[in-house]
Protein backbone atom coordinates (compact mmCIF):
# COMPACT_ATOMS: atom_id res chain seq x y z
CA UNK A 1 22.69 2.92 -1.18
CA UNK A 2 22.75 -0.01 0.93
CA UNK A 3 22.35 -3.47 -0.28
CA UNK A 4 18.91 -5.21 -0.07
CA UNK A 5 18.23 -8.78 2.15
CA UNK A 6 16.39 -10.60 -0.48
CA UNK A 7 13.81 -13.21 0.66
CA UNK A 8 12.47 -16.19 -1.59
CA UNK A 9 8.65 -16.11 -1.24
CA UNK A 10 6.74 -19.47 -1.37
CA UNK A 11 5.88 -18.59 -4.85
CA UNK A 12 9.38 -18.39 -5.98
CA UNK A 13 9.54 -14.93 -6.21
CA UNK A 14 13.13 -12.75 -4.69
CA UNK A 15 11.36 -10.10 -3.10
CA UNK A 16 14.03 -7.26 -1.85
CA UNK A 17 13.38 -5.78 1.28
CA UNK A 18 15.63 -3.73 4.05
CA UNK A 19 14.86 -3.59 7.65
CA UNK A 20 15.84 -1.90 10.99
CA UNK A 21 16.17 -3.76 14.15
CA UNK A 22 14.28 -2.37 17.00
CA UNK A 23 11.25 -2.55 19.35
CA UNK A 24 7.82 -3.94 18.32
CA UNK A 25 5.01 -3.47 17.33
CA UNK A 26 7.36 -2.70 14.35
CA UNK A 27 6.13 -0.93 11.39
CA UNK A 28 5.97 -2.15 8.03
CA UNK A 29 5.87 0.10 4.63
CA UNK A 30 3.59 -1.10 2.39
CA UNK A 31 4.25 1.00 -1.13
CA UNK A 32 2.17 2.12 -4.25
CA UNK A 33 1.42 0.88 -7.68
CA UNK A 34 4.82 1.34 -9.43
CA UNK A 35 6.34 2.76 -6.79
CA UNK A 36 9.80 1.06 -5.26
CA UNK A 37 10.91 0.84 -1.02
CA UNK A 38 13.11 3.70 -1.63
CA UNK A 39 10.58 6.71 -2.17
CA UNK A 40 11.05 9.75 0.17
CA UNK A 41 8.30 7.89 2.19
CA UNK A 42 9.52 4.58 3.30
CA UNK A 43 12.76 6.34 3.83
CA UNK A 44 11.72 9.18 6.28
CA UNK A 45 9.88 6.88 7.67
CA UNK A 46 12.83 4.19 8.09
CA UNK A 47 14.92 6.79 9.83
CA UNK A 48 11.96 8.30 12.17
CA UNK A 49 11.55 4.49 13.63
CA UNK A 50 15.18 4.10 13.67
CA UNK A 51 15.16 7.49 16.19
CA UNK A 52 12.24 5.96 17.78
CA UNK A 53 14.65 2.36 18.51
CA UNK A 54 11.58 1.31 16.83
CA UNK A 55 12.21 -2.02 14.22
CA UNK A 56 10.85 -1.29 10.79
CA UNK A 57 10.70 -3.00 7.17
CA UNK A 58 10.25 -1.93 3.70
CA UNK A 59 10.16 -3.81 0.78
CA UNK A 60 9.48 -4.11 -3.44
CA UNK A 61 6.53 -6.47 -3.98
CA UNK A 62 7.55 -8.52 -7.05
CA UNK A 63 7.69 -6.55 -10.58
CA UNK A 64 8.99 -3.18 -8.74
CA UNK A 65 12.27 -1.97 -7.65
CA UNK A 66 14.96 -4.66 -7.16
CA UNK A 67 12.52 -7.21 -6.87
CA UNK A 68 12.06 -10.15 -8.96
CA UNK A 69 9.56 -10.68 -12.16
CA UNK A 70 8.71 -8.49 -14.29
CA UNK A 71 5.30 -5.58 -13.35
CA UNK A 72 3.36 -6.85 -16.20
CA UNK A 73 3.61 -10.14 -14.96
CA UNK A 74 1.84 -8.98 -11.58
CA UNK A 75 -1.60 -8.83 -10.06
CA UNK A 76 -2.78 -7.17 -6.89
CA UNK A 77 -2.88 -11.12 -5.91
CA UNK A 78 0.38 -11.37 -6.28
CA UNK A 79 1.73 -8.61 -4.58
CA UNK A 80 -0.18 -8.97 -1.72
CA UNK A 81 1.22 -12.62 -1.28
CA UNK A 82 4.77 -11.26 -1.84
CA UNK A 83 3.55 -8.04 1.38
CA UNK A 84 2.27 -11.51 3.19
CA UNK A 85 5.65 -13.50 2.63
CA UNK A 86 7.70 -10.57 3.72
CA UNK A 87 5.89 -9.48 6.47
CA UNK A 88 5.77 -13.21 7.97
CA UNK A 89 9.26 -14.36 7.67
CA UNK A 90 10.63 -11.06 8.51
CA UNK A 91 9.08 -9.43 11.27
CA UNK A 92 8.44 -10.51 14.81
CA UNK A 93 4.88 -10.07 16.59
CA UNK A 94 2.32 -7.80 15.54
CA UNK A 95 3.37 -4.65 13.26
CA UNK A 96 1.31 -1.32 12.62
CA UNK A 97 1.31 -1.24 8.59
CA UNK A 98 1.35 1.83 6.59
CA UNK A 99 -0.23 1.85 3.60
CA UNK A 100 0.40 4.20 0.32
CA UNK A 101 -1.87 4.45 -2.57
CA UNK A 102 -1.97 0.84 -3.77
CA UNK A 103 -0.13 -0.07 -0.27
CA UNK A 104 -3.40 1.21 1.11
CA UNK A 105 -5.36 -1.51 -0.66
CA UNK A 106 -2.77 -4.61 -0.02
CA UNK A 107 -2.64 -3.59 3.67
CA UNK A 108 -6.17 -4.13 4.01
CA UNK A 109 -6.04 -7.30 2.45
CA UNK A 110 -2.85 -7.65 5.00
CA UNK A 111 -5.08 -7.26 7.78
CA UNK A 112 -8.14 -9.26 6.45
CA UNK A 113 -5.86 -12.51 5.69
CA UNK A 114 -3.36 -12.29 8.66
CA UNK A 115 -5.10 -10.56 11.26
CA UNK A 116 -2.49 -11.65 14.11
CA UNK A 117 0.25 -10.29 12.49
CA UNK A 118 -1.36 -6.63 12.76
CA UNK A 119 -1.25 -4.31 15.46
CA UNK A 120 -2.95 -1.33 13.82
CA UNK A 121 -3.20 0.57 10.22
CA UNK A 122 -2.20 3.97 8.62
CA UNK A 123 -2.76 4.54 5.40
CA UNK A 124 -2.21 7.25 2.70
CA UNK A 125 -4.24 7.87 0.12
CA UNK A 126 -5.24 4.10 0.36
CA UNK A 127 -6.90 3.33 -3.29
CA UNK A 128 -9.10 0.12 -2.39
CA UNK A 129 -10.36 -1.49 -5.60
CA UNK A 130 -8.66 0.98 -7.85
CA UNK A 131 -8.48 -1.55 -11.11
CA UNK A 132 -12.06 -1.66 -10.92
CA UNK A 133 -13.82 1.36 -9.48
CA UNK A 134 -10.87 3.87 -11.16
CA UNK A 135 -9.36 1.99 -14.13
CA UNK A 136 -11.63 -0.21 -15.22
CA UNK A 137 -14.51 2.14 -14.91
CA UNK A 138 -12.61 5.16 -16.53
CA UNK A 139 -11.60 2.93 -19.89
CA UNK A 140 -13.55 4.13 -23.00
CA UNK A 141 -14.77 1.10 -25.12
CA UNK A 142 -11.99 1.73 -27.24
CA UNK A 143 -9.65 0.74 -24.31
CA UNK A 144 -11.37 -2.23 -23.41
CA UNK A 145 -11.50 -3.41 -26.70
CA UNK A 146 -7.60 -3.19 -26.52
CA UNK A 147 -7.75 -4.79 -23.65
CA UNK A 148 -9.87 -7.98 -24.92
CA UNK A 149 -7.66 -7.76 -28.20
CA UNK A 150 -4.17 -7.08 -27.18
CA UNK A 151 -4.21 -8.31 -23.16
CA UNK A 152 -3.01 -4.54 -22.26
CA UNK A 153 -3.48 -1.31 -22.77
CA UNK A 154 -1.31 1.81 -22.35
CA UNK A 155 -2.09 4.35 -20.01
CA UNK A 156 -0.76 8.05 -19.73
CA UNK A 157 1.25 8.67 -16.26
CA UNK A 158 2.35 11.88 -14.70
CA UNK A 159 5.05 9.78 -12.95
CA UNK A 160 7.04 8.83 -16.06
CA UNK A 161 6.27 6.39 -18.58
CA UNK A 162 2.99 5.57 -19.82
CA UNK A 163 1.33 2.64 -17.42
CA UNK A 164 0.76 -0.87 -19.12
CA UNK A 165 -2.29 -2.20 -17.72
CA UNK A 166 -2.88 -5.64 -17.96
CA UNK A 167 -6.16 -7.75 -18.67
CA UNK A 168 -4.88 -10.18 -15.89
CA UNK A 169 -4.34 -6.75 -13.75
CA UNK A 170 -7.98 -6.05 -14.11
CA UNK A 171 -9.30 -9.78 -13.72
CA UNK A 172 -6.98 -10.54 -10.63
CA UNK A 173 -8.26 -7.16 -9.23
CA UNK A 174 -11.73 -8.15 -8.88
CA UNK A 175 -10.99 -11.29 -6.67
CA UNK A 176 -9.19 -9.06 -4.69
CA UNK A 177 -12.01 -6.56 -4.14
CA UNK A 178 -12.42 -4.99 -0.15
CA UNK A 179 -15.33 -2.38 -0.54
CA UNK A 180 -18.24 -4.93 -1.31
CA UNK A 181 -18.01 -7.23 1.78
CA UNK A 182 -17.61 -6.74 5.53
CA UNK A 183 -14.26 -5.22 6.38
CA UNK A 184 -13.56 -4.77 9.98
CA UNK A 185 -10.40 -3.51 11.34
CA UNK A 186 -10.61 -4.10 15.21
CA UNK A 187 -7.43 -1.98 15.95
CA UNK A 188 -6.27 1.95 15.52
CA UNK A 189 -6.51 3.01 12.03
CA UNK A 190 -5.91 6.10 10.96
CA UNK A 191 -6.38 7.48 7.15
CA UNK A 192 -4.57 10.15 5.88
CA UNK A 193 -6.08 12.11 2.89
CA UNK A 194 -4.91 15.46 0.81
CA UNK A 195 -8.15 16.82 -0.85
CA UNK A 196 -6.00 18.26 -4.11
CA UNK A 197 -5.14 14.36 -4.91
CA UNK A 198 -5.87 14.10 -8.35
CA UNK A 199 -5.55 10.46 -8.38
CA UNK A 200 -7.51 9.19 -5.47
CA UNK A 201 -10.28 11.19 -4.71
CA UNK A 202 -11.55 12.90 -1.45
CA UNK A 203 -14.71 10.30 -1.99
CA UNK A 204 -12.70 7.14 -1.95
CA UNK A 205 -11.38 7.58 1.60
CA UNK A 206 -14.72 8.96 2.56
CA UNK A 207 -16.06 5.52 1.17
CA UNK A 208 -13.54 3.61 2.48
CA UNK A 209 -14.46 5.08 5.99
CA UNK A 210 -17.73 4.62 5.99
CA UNK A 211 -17.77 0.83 4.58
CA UNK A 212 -15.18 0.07 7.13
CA UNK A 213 -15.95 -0.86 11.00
CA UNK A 214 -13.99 -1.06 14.11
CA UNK A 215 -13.81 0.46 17.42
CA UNK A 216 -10.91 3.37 16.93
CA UNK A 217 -11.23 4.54 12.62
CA UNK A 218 -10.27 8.36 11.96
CA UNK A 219 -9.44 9.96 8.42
CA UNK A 220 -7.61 13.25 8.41
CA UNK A 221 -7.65 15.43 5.39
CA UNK A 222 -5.11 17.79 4.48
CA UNK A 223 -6.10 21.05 2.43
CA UNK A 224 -3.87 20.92 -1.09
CA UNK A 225 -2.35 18.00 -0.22
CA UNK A 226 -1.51 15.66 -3.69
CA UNK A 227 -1.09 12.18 -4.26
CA UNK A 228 2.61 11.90 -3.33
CA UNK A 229 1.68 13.46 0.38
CA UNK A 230 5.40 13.53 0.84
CA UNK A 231 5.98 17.09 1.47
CA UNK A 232 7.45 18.30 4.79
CA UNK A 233 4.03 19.05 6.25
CA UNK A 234 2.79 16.07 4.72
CA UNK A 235 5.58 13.88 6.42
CA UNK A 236 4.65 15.33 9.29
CA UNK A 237 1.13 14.38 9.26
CA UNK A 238 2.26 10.90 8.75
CA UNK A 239 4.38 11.00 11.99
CA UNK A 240 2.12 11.95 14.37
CA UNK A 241 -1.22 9.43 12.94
CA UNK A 242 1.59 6.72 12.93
CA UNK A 243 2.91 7.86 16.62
CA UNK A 244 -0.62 8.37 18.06
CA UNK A 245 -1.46 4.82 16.72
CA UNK A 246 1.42 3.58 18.40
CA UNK A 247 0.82 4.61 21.49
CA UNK A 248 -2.57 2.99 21.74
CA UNK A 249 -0.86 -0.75 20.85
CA UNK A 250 2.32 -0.46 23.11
């Protein structure tokens, strides 16, 4: 596996990231909650832009992969500043972001906070305000209890080991919210959606949709698709919203 590049955000943090010199708009991978740059997507996708001679970048926000800090210590805050640092010191001109679960919701806060620095938007499964509208409102009392006791609480995971949520997780969250104010995205999106996704429902990106404006917004769902999206039709899917979105921004 090839050694990271390892930048030093203005927070401190040593965020590890690998890019691939090429054309622009370049494309930036934008990963999920717990999830590190080296998942089957960032990778395919690395190599299809490298085929393309188009640049790309992938990253770990702080907490995940071979970044810096520790998850617990993170906040949807904070790893949208590290997606911020990386993406400004790192890549040249505009960039079409693709977003992935969490990566979704920081690459809408991406696009809200450094709107010159984005060219256009795919996401997949994008899970906008997911501490609040899917954690948060799916605790029993029992958990938020914990979570006003102990400052965490530990949730099953069908990835591995249990999730520790954090009360600063949740807090952070709702400063960080996208679905209750304006959110315009005045450039190609395009959001990608399997409807057997038993994480992010078929209602969030219909939501998400519908609360968003702009002049060129499209969701896609695939039939049986899950939450990882990462199968070989899946990737496919992926390639040709990211393509087509490319082509309308040069």
């Amino acid at each position: 596996m090839d050694t990271p590049e390892f930048l030093t955000s203005p927070q401190g943090r040593q965020l590890a990231f690998h890019r691939s010199d090429g054309t622009g708009p370049g494309i930036v991978f934008l990963g999920g909650f717990k999830s590190d740059m080296d998942g089957t997507k960032a990778v395919h996708l690395e190599a299809w832009a490298r085929a393309k001679g188009r640049a790309f970048l992938r990253f770990d926000y702080s907490g995940h992969g071979q970044s810096s800090e520790a998850f617990t210590d993170g906040s949807i805050g904070a790893w949208a500043e590290d997606a911020k640092a990386v993406i400004g010191a790192v890549t040249e001109g505009p960039q079409v972001l693709v977003g992935s679960s969490m990566g979704g919701w920081i690459s809408l806060l991406c696009a809200r906070d450094m709107a010159e620095k984005v060219a256009g938007l795919v996401t997949i499964a994008a899970a906008p305000d997911f501490t609040e509208d899917s954690m948060w409102a799916g605790f029993t009392q029992a958990q938020r209890d914990a979570l006003e006791r102990d400052g965490q609480v530990a949730l099953p995971s069908d990835y591995g080991e249990p999730y520790v949520i954090t009360k600063k997780l949740i807090e952070d969250g709702r400063r960080h919210l996208v679905l209750r104010a304006p959110l315009d995205l005045p450039f190609p999106v395009r959001f990608l959606q399997g409807t057997a996704d038993a994480d992010v429902e078929v209602s969030v990106a219909l939501r998400l949709l519908d609360h968003a404006t702009g002049p060129n917004l499209r969701l896609t769902l695939v039939k049986g698709a899950d939450h990882r999206f990462s199968d070989p039709e899946c990737l496919g899917v992926i390639e040709a919203a990211l393509q087509e979105v490319l082509q309308r921004v040069g």
